[in-house]
PDB file of N, CA and C in Angstrom:
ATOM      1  N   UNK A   1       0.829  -1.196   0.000  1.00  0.00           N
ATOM      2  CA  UNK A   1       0.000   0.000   0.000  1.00  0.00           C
ATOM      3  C   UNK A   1       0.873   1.259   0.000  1.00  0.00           C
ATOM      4  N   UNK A   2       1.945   1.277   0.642  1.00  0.00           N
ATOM      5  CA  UNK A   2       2.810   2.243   0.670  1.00  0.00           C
ATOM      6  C   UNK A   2       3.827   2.549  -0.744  1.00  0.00           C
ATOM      7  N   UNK A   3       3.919   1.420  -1.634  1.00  0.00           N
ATOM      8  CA  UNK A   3       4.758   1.370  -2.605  1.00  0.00           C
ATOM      9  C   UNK A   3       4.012   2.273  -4.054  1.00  0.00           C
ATOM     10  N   UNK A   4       2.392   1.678  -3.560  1.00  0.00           N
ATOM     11  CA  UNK A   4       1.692   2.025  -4.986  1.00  0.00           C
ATOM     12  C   UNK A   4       0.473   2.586  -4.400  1.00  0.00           C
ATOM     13  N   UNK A   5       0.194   3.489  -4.050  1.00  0.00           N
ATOM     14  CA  UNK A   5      -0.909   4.192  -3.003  1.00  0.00           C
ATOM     15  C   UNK A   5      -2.655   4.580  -3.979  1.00  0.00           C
ATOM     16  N   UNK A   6      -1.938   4.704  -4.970  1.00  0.00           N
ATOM     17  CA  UNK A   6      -2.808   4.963  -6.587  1.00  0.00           C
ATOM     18  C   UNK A   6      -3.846   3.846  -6.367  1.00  0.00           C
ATOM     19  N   UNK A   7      -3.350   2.142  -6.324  1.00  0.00           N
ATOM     20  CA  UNK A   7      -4.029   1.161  -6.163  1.00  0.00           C
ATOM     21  C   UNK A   7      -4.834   0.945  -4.443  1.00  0.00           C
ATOM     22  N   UNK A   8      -4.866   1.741  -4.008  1.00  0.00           N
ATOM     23  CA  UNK A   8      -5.593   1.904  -2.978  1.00  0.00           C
ATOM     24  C   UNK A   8      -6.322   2.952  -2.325  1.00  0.00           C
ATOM     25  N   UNK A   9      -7.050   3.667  -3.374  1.00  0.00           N
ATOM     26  CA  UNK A   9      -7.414   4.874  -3.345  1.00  0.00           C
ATOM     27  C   UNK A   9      -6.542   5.909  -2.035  1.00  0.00           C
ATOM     28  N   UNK A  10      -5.165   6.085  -2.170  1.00  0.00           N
ATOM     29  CA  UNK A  10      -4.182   6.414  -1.721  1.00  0.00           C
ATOM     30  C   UNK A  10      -4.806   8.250  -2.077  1.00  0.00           C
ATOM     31  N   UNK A  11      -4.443   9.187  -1.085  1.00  0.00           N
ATOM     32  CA  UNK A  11      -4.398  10.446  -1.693  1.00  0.00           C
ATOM     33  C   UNK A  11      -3.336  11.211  -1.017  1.00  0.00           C
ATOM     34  N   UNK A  12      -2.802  12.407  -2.333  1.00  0.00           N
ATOM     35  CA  UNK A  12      -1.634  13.282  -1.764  1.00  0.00           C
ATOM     36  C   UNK A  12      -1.978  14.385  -0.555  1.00  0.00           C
ATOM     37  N   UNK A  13      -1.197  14.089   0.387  1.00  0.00           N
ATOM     38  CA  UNK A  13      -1.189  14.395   1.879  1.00  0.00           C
ATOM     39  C   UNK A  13       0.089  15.651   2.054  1.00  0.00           C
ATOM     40  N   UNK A  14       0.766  16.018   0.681  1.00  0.00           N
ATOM     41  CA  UNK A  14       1.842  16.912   0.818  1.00  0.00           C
ATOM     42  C   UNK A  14       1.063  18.679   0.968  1.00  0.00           C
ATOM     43  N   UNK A  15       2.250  19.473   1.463  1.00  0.00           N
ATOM     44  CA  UNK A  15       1.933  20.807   0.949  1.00  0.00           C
ATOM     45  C   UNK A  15       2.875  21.226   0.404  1.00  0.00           C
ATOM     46  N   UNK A  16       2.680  23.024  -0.256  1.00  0.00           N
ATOM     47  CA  UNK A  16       3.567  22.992  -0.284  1.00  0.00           C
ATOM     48  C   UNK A  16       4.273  24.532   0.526  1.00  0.00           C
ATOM     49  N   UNK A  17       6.155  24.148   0.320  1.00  0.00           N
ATOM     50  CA  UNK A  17       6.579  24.667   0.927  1.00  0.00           C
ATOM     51  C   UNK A  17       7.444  25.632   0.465  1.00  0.00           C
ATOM     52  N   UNK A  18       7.914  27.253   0.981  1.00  0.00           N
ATOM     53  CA  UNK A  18       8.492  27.991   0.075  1.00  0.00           C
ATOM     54  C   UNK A  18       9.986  27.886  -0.053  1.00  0.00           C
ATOM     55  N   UNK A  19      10.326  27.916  -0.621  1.00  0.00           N
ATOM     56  CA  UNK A  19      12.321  27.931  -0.933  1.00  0.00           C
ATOM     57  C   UNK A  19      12.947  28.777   0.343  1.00  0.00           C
ATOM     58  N   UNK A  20      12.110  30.401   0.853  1.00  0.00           N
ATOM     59  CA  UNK A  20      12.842  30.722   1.818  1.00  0.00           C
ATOM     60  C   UNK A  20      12.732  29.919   3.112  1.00  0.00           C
ATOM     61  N   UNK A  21      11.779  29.230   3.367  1.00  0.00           N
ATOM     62  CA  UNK A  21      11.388  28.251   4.558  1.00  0.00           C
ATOM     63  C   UNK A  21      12.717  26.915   4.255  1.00  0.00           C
ATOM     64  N   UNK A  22      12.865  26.408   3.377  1.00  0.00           N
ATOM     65  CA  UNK A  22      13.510  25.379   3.145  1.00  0.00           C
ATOM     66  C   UNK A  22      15.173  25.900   3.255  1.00  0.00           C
ATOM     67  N   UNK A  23      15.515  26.768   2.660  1.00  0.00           N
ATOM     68  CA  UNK A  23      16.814  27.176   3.311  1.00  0.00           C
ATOM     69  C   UNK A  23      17.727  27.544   4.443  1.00  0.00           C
ATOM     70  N   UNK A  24      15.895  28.337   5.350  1.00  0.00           N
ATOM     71  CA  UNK A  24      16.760  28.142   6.713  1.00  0.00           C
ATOM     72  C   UNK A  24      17.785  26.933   7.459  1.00  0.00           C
ATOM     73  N   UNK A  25      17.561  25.726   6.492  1.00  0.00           N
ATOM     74  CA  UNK A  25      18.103  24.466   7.438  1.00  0.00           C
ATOM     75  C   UNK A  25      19.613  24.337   5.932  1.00  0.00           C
ATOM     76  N   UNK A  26      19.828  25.239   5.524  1.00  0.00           N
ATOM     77  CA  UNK A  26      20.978  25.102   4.360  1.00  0.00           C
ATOM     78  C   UNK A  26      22.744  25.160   5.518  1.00  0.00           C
ATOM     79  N   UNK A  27      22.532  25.610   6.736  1.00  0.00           N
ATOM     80  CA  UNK A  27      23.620  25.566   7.343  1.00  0.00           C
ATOM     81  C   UNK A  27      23.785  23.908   8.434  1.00  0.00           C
ATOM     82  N   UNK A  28      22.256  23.525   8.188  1.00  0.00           N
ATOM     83  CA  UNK A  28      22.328  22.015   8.878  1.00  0.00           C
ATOM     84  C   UNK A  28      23.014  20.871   8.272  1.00  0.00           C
ATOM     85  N   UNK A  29      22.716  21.070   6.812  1.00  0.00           N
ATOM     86  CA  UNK A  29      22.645  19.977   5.602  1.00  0.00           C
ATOM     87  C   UNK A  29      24.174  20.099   5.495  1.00  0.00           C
ATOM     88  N   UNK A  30      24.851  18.887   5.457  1.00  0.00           N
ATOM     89  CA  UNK A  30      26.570  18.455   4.579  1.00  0.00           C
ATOM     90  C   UNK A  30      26.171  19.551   3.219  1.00  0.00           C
ATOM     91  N   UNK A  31      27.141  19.948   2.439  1.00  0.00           N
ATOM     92  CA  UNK A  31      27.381  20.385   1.415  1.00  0.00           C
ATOM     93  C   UNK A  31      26.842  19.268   0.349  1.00  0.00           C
ATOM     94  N   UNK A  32      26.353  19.566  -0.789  1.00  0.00           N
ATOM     95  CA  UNK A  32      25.619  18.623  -1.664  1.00  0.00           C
ATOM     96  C   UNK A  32      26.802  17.677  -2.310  1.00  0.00           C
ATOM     97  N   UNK A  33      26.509  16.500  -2.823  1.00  0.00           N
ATOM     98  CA  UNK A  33      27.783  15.520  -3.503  1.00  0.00           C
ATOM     99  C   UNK A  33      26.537  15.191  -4.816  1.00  0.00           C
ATOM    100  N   UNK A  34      27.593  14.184  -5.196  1.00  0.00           N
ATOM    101  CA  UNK A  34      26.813  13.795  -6.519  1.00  0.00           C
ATOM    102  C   UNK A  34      26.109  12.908  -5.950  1.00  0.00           C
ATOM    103  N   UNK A  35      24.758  12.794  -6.273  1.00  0.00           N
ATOM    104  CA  UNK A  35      23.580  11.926  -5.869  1.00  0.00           C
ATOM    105  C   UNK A  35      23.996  10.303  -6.568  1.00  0.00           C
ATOM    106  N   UNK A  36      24.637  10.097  -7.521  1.00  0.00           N
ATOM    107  CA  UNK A  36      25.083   8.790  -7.820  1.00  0.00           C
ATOM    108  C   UNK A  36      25.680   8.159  -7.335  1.00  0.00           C
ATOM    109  N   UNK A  37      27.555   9.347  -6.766  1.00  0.00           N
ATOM    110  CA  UNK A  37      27.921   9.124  -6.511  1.00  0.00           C
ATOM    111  C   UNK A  37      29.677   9.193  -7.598  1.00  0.00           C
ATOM    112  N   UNK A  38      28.661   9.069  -8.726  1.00  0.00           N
ATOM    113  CA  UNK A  38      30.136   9.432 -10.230  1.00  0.00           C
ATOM    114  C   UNK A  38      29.573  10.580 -10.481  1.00  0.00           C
ATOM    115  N   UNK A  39      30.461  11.667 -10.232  1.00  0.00           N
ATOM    116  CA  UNK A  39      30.448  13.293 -10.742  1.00  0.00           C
ATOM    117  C   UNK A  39      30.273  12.911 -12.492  1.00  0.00           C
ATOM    118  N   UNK A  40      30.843  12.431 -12.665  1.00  0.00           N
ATOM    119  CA  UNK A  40      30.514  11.920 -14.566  1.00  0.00           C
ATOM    120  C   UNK A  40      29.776  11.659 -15.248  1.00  0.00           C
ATOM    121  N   UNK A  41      28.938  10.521 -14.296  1.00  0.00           N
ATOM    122  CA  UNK A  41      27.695  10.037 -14.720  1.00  0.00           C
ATOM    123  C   UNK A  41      26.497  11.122 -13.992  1.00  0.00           C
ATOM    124  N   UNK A  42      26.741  11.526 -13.096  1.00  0.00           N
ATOM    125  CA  UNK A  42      25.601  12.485 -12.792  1.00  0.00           C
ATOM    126  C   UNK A  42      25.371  13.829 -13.636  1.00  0.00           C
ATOM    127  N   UNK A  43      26.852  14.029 -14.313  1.00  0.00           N
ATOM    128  CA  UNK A  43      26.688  15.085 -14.947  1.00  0.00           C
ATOM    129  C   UNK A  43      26.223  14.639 -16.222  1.00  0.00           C
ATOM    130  N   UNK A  44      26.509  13.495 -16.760  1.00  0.00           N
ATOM    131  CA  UNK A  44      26.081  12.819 -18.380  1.00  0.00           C
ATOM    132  C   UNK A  44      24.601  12.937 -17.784  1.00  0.00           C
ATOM    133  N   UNK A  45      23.934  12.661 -16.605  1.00  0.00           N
ATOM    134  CA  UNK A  45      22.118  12.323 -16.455  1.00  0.00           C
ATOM    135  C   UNK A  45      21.805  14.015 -16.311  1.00  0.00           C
ATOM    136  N   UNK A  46      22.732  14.943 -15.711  1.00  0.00           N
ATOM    137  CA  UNK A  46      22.001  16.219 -15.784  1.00  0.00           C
ATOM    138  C   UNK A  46      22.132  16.838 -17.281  1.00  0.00           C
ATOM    139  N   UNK A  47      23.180  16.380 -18.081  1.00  0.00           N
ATOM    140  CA  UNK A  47      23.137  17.436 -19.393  1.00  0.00           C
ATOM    141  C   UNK A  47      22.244  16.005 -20.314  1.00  0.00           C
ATOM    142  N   UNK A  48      21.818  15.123 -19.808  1.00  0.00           N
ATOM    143  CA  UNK A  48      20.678  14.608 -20.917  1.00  0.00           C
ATOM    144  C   UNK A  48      19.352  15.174 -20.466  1.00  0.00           C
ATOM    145  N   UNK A  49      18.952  15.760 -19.182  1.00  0.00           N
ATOM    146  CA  UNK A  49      17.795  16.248 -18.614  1.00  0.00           C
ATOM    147  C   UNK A  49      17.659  17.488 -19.246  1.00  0.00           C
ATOM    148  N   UNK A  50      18.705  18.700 -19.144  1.00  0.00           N
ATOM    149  CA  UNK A  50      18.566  19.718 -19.707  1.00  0.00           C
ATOM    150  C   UNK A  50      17.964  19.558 -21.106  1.00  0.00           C
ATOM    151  N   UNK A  51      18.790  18.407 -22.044  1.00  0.00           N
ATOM    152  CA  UNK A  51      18.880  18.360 -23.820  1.00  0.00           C
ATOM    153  C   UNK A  51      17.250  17.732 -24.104  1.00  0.00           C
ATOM    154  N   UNK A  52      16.762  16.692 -22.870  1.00  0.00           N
ATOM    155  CA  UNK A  52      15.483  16.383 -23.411  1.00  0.00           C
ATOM    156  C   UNK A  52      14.420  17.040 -23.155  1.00  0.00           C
ATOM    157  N   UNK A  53      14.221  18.296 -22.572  1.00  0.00           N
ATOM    158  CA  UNK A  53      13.364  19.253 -22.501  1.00  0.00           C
ATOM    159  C   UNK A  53      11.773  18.911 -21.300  1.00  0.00           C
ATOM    160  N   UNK A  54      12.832  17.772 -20.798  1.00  0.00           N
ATOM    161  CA  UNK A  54      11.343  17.215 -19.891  1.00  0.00           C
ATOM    162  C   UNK A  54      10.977  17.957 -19.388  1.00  0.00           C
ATOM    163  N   UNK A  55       9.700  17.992 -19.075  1.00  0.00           N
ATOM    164  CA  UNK A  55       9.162  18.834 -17.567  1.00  0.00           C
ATOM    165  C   UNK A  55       9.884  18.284 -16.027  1.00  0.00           C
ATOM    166  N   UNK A  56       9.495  19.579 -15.345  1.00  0.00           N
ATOM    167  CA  UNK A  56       9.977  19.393 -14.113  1.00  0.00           C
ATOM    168  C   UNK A  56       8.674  17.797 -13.234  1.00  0.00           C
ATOM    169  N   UNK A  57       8.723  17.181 -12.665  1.00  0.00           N
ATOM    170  CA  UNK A  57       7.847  16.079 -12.245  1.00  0.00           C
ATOM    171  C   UNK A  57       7.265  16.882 -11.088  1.00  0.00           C
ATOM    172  N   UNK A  58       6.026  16.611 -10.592  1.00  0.00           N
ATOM    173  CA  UNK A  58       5.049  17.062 -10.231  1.00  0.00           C
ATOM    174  C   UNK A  58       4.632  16.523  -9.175  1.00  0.00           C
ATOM    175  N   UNK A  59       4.335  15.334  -9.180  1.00  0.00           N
ATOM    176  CA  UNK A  59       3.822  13.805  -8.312  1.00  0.00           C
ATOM    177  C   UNK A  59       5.229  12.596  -8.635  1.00  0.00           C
ATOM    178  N   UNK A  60       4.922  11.684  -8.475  1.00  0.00           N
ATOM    179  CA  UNK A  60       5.919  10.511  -8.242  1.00  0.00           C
ATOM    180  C   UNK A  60       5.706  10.061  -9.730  1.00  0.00           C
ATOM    181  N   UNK A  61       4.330   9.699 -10.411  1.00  0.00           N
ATOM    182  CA  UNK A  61       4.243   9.339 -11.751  1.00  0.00           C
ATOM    183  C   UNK A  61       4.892   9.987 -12.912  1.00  0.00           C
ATOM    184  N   UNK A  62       5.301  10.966 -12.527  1.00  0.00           N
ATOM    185  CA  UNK A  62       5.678  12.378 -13.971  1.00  0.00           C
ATOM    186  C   UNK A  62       7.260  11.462 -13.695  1.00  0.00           C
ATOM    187  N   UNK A  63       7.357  11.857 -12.504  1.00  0.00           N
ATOM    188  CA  UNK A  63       8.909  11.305 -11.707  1.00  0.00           C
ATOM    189  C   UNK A  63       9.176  10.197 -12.358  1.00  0.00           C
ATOM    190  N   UNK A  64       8.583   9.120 -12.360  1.00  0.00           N
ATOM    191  CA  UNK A  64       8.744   7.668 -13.138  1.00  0.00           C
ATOM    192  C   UNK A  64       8.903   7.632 -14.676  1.00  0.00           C
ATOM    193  N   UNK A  65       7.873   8.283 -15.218  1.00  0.00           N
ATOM    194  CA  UNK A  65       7.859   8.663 -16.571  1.00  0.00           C
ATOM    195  C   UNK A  65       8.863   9.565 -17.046  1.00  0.00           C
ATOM    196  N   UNK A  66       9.850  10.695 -15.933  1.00  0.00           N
ATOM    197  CA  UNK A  66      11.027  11.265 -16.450  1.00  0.00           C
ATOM    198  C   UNK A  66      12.672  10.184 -16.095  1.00  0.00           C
ATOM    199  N   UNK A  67      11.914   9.227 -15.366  1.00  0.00           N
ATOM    200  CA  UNK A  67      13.384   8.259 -14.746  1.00  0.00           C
ATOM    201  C   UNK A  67      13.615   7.633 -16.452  1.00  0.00           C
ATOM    202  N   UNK A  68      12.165   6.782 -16.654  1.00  0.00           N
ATOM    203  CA  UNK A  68      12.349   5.434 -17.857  1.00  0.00           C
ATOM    204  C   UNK A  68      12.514   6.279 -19.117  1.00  0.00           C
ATOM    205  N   UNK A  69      12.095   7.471 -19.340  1.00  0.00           N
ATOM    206  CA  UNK A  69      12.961   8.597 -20.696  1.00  0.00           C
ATOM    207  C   UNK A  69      14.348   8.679 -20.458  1.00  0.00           C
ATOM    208  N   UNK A  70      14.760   9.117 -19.301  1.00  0.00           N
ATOM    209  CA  UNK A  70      15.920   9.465 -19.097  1.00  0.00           C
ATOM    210  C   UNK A  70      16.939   8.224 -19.312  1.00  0.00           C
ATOM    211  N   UNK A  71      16.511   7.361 -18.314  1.00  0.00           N
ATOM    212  CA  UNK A  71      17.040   5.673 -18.888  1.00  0.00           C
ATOM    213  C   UNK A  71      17.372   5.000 -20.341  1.00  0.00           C
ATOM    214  N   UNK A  72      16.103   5.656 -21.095  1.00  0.00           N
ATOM    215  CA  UNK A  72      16.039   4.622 -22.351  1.00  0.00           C
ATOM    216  C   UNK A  72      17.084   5.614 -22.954  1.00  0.00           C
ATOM    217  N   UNK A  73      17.156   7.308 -22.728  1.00  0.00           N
ATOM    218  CA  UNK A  73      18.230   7.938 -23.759  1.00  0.00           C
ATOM    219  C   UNK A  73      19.698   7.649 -23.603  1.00  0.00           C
ATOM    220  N   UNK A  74      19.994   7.401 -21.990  1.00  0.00           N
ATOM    221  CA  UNK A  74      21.361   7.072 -21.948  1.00  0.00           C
ATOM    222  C   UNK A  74      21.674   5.817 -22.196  1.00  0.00           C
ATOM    223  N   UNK A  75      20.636   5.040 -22.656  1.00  0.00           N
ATOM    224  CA  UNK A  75      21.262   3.459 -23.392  1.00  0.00           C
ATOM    225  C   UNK A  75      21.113   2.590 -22.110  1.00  0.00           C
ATOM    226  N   UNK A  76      21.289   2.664 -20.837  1.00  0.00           N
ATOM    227  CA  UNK A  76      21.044   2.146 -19.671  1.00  0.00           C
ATOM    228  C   UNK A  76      20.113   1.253 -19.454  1.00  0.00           C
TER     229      UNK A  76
END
């Protein structure tokens, strides 16, 4: 139920929140790294994001539908 919430008449429980609220905690947070983990490959997945013009994702589904584009362009 937690994986696929859609199949259980699941509903979004988020709000939202402003960028100046979210920065106050920018002196808590480590300094950012590459989310992969390869500065190389994260940068090959950010300059294929820029080149394919996706939208920004919205909900978790847009999110899925920009992972398996992003996937199928880098050959992965």
């Amino acid at each position: 139920m937690y994986h696929l919430p859609d199949r259980f008449d699941g509903r979004e429980c988020g709000f939202p929140v402003s960028q100046e609220a979210l920065h106050q905690f920018d002196d808590l947070l480590p300094a950012p790294r590459s989310l992969c983990g390869d500065v190389d490959l994260q940068s090959h997945f950010a300059d294929l994001e820029r080149q394919s013009g996706l939208a920004l994702p919205v909900n978790w589904t847009t999110a899925v539908v920009n992972y398996i584009s992003l996937k199928n362009m880098s050959g992965l």
